[in-house]
N, C-alpha and C. Protein backbone atom coordinates (compact mmCIF):
# COMPACT_ATOMS: atom_id res chain seq x y z
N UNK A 1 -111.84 10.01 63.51
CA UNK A 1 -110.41 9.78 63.51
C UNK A 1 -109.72 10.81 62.63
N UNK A 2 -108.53 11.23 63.04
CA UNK A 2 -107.93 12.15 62.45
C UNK A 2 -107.20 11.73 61.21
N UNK A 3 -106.84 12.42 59.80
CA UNK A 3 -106.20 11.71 58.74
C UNK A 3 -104.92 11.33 59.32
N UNK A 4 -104.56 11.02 58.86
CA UNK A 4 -102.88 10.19 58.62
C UNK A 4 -101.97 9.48 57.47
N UNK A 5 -100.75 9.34 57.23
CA UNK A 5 -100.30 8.93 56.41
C UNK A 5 -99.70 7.77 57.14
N UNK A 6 -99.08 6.74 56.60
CA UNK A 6 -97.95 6.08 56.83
C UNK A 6 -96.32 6.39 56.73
N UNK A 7 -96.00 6.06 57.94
CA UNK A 7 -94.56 6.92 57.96
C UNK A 7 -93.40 5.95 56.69
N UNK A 8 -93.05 6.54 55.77
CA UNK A 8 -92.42 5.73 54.68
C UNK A 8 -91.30 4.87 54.70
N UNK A 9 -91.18 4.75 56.30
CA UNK A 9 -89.96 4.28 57.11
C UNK A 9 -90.54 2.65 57.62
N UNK A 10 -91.01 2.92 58.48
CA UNK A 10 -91.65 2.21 59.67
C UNK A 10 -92.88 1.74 59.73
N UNK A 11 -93.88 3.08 59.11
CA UNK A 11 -95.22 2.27 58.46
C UNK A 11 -96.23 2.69 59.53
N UNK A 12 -95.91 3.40 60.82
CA UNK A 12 -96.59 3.85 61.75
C UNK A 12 -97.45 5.15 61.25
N UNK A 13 -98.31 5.35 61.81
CA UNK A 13 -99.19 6.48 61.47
C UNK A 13 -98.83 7.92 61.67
N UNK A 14 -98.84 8.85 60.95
CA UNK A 14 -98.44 9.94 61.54
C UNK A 14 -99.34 11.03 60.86
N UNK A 15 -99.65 11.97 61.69
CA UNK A 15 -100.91 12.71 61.59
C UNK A 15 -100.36 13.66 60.39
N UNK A 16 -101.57 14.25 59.61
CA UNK A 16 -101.90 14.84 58.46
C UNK A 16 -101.96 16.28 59.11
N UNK A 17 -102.37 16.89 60.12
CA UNK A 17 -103.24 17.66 60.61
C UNK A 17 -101.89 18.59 60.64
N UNK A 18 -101.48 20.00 60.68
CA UNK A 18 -100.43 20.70 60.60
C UNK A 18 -100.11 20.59 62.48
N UNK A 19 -101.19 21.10 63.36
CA UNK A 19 -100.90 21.01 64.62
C UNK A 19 -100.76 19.97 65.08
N UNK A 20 -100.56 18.71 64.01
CA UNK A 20 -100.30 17.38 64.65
C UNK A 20 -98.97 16.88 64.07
N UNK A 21 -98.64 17.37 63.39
CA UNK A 21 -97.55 16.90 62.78
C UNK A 21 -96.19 17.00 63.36
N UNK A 22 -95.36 15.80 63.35
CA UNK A 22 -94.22 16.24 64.03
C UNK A 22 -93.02 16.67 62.87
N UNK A 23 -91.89 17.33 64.00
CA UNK A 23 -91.33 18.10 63.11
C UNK A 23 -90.27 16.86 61.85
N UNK A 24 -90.42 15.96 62.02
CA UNK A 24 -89.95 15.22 61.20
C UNK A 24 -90.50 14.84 59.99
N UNK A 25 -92.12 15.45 60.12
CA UNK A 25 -93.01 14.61 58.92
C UNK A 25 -92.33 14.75 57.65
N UNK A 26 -92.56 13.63 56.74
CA UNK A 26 -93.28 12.60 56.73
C UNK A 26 -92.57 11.52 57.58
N UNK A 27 -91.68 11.47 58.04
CA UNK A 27 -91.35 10.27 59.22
C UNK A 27 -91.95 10.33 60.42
N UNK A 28 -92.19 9.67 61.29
CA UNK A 28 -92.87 9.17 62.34
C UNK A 28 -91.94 9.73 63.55
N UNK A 29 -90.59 9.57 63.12
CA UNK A 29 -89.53 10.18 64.18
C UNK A 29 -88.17 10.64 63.60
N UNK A 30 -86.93 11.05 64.49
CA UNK A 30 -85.99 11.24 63.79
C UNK A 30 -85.01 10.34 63.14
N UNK A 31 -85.50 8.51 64.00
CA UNK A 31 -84.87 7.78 63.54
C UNK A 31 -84.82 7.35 62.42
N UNK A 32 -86.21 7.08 61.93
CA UNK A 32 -87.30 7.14 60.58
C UNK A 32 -86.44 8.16 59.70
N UNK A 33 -85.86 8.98 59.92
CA UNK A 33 -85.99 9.98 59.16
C UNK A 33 -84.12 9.84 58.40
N UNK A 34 -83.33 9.10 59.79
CA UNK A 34 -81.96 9.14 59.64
C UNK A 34 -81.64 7.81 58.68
N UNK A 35 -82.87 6.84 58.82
CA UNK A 35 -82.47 5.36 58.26
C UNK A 35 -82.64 6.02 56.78
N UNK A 36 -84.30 6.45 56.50
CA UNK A 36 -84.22 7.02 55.00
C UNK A 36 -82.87 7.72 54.13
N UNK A 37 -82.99 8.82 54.69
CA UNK A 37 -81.60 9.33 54.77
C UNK A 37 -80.44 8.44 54.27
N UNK A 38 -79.93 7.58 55.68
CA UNK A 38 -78.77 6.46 54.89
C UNK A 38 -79.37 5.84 53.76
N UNK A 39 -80.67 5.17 53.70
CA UNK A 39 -80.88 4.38 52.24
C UNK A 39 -80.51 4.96 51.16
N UNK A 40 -80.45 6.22 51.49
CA UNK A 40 -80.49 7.10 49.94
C UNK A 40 -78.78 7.29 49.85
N UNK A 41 -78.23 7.50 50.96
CA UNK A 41 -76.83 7.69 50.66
C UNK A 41 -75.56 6.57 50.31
N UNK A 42 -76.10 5.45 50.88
CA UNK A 42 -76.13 4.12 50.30
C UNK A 42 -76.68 3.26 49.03
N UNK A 43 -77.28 4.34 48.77
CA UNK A 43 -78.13 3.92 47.05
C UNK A 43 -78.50 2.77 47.12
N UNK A 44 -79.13 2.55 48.51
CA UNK A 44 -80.51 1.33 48.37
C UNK A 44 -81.77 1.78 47.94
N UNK A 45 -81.48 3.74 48.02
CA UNK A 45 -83.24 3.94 47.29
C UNK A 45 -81.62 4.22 45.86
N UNK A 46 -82.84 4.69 44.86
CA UNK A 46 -82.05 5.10 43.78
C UNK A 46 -83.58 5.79 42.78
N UNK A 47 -83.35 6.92 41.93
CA UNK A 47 -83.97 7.47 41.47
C UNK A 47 -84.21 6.63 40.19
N UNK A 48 -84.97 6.18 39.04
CA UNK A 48 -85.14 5.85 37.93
C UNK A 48 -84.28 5.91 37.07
N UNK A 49 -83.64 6.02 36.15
CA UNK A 49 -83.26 6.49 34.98
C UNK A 49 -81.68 6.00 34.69
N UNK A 50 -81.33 6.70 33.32
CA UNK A 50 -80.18 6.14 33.18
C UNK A 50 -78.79 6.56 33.88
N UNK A 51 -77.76 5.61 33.82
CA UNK A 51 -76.88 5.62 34.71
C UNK A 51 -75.76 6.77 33.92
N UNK A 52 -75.22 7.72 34.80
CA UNK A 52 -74.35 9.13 34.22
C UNK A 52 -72.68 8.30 33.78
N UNK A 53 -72.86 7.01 34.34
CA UNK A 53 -71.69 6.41 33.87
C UNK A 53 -71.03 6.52 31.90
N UNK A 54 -72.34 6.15 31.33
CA UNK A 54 -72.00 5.97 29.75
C UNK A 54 -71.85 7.06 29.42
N UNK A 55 -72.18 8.54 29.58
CA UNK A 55 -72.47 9.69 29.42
C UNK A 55 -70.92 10.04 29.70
N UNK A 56 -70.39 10.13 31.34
CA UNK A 56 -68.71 10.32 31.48
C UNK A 56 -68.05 9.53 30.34
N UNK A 57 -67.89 8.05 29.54
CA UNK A 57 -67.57 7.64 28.57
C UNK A 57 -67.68 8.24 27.75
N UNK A 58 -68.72 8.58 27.19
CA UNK A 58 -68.76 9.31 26.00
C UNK A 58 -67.92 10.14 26.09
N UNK A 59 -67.90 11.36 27.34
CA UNK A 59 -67.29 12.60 27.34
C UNK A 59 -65.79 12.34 27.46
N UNK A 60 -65.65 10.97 27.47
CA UNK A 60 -64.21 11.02 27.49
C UNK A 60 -63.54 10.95 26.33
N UNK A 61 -64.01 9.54 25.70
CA UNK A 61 -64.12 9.89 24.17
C UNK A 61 -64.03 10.81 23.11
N UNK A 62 -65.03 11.63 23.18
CA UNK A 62 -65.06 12.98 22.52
C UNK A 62 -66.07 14.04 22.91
N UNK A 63 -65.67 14.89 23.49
CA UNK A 63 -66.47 15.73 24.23
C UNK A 63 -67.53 16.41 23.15
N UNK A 64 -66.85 16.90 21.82
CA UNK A 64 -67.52 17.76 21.09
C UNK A 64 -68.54 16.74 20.24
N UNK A 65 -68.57 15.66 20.16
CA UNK A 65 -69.33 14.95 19.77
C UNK A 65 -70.51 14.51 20.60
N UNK A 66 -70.08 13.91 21.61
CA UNK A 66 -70.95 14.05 22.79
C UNK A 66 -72.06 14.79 23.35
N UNK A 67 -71.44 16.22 23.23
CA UNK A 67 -72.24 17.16 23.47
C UNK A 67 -73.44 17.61 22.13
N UNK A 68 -73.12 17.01 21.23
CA UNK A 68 -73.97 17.35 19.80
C UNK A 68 -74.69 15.95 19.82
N UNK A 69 -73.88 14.79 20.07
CA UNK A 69 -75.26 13.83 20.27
C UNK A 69 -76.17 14.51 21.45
N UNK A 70 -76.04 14.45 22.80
CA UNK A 70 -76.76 15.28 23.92
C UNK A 70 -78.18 16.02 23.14
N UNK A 71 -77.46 17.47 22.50
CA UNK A 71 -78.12 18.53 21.71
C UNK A 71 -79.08 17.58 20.96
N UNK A 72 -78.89 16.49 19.96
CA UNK A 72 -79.70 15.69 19.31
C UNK A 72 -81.04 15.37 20.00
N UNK A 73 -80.07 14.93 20.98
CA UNK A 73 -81.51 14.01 21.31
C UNK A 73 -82.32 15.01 22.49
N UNK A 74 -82.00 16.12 22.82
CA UNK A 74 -82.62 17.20 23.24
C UNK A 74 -83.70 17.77 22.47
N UNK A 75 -83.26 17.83 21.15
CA UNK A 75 -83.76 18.64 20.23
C UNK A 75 -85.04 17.47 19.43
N UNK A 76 -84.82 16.21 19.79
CA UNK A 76 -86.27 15.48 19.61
C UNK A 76 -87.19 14.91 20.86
N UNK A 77 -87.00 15.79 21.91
CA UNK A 77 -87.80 15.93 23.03
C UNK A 77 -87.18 14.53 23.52
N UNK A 78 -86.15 13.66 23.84
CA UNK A 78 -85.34 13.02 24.55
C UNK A 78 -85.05 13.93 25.55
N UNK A 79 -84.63 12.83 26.61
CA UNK A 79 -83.49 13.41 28.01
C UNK A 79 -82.40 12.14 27.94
């Protein structure tokens, strides 16, 4: 049997093999590929981390402060 992954959509198999692969991989198809797509633009997927919301606060607040807390916590291997 040939490798395969699971399409991260749908869950169907889709070949590993370069001459097997369709041009959508890692999706299974283009529909697979358009739903992902919306999840992400809909922020049903969402990346980890903290939200850029408190950060615009801050900067509204005081920019030059802001930016030297930022630098701080840069400068002790923070993000």
């Amino acid at each position: 049997m040939d490798a395969s992954n699971p399409c991260p959509q749908c869950g169907a198999l889709v070949p590993l093999a370069r001459e097997q692969r369709p041009g959508t991989f890692p999706f299974c198809s283009e529909r697979c590929r358009t739903l992902d797509l919306g999840a992400w633009a809909d922020e049903s997927f969402v990346v980890p981390g903290r939200s850029l919301t408190m950060d615009m606060e801050q900067l509204e607040e005081d920019p030059l402060e802001a930016l030297r807390q930022r630098a701080r916590q840069f400068q002790r291997g923070g993000r």
